[in-house]
C-alpha atoms as a PDB file:
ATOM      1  CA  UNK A   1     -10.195  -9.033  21.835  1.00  0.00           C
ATOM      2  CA  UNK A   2      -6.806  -9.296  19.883  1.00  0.00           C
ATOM      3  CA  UNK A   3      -6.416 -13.187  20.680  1.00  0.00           C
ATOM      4  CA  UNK A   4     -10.105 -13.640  19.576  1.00  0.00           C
ATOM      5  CA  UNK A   5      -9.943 -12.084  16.165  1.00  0.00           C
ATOM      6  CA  UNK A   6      -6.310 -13.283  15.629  1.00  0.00           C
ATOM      7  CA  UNK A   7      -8.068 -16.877  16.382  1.00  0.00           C
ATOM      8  CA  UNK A   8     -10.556 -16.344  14.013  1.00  0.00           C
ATOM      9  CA  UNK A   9      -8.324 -14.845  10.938  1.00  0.00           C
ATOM     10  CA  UNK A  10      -6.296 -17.988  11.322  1.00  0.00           C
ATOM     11  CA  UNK A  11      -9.374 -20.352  11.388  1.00  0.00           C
ATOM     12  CA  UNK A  12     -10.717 -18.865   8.607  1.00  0.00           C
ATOM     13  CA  UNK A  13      -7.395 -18.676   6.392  1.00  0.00           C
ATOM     14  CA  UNK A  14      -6.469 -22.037   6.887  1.00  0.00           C
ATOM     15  CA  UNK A  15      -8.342 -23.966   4.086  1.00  0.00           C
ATOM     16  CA  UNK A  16      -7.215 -21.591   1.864  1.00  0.00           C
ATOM     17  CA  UNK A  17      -3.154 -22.188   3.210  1.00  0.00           C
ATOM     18  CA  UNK A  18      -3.776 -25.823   2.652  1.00  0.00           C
ATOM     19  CA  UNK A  19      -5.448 -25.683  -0.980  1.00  0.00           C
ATOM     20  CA  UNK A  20      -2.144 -23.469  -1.969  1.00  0.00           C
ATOM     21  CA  UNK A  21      -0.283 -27.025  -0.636  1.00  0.00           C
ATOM     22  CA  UNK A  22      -1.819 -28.948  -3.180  1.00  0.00           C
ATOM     23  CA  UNK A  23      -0.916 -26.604  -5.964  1.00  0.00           C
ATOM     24  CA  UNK A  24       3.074 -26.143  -5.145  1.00  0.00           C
ATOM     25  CA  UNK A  25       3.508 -29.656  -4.242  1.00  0.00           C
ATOM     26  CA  UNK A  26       2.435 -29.660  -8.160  1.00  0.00           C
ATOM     27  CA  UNK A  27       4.531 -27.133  -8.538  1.00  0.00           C
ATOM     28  CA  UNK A  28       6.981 -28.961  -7.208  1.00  0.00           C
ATOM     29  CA  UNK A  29       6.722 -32.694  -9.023  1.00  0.00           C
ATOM     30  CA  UNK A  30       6.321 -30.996 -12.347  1.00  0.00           C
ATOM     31  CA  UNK A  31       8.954 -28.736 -12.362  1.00  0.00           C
ATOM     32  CA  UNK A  32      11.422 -31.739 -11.375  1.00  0.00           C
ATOM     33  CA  UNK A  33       9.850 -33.866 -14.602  1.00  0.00           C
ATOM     34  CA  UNK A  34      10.038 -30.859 -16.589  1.00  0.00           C
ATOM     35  CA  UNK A  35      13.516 -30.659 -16.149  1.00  0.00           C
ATOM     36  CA  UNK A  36      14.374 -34.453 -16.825  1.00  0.00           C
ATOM     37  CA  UNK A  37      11.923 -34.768 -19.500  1.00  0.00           C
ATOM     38  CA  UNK A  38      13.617 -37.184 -22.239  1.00  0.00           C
ATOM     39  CA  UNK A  39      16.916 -37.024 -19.835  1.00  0.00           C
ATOM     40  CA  UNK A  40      17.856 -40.218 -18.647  1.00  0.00           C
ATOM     41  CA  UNK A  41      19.651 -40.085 -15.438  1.00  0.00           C
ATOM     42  CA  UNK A  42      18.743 -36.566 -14.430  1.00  0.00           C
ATOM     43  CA  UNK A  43      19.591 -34.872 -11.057  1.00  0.00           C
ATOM     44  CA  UNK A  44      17.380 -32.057 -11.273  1.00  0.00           C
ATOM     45  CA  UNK A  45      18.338 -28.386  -9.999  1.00  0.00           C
ATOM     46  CA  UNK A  46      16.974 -26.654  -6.899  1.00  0.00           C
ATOM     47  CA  UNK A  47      13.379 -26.176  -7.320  1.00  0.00           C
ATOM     48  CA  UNK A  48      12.443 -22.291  -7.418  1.00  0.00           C
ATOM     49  CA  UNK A  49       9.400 -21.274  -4.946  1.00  0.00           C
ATOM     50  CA  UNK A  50       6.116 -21.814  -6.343  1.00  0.00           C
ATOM     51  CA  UNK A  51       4.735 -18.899  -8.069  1.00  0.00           C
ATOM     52  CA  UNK A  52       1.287 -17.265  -7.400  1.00  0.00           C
ATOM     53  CA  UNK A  53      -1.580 -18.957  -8.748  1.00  0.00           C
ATOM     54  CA  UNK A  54      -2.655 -17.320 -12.442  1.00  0.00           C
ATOM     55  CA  UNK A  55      -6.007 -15.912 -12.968  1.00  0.00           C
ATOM     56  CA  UNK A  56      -7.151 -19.405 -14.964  1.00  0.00           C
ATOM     57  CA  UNK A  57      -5.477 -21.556 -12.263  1.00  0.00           C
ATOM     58  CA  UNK A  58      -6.553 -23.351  -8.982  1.00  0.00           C
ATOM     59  CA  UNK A  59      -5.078 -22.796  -5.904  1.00  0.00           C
ATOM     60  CA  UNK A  60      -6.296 -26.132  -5.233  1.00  0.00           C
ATOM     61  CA  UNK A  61      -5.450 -27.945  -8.259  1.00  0.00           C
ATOM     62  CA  UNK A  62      -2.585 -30.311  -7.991  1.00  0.00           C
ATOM     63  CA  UNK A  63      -2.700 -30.418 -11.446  1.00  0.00           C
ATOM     64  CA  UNK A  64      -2.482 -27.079 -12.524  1.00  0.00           C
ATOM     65  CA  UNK A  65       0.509 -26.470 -10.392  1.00  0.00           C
ATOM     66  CA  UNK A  66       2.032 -29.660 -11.805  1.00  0.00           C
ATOM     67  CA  UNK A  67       1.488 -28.457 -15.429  1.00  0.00           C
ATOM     68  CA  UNK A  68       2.795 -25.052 -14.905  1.00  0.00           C
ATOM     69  CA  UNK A  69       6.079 -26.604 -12.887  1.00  0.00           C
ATOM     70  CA  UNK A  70       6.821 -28.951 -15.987  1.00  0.00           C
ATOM     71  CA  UNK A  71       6.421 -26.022 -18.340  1.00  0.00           C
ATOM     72  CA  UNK A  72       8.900 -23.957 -16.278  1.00  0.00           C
ATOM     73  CA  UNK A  73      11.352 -26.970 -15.945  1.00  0.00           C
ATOM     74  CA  UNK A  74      11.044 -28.109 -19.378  1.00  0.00           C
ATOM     75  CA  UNK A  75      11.742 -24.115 -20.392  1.00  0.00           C
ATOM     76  CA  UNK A  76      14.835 -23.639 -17.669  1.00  0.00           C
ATOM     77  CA  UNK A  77      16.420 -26.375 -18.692  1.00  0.00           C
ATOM     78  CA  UNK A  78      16.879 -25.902 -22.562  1.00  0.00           C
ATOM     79  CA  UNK A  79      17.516 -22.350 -21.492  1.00  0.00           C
ATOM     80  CA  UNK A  80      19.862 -22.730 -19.085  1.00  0.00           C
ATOM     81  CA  UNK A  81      17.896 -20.627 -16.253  1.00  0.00           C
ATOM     82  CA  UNK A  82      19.280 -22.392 -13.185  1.00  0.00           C
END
């Protein structure tokens, strides 16, 4: 009985673990240009973990991730918060 409704958690929380992809791998890329942006030559810093998805985001939106990551880099970096 364990197995079956360990099975069937999984199953059922796996689109959701996947959408979550698509919005850190934003997370990711945008923090990155956020950091370089109008740097030429930029090595950018280690890239924090992606945050929790806001209220008026998408866990499945590339996009939003992206634009909150290059908000966050683009703040860091004049700030010095690495």
């Amino acid at each position: 009985m364990r197995t079956l409704l360990l099975v069937l958690v999984l199953t059922l929380s796996a689109p959701h673990l996947s959408s979550i992809t698509q919005y850190c791998d934003g997370w990711k890329e945008g923090y990155k240009e956020g950091w370089c942006y109008g740097i030429y030559a930029c090595a950018t810093p280690m890239i924090p973990m992606c945050p929790m998805v806001r209220m008026n985001e998408s866990a499945s939106s590339y996009k939003d991730g992206y634009n909150r990551g290059f908000k966050q880099g683009d703040f860091d970096r004049r700030n010095n918060n690495y």
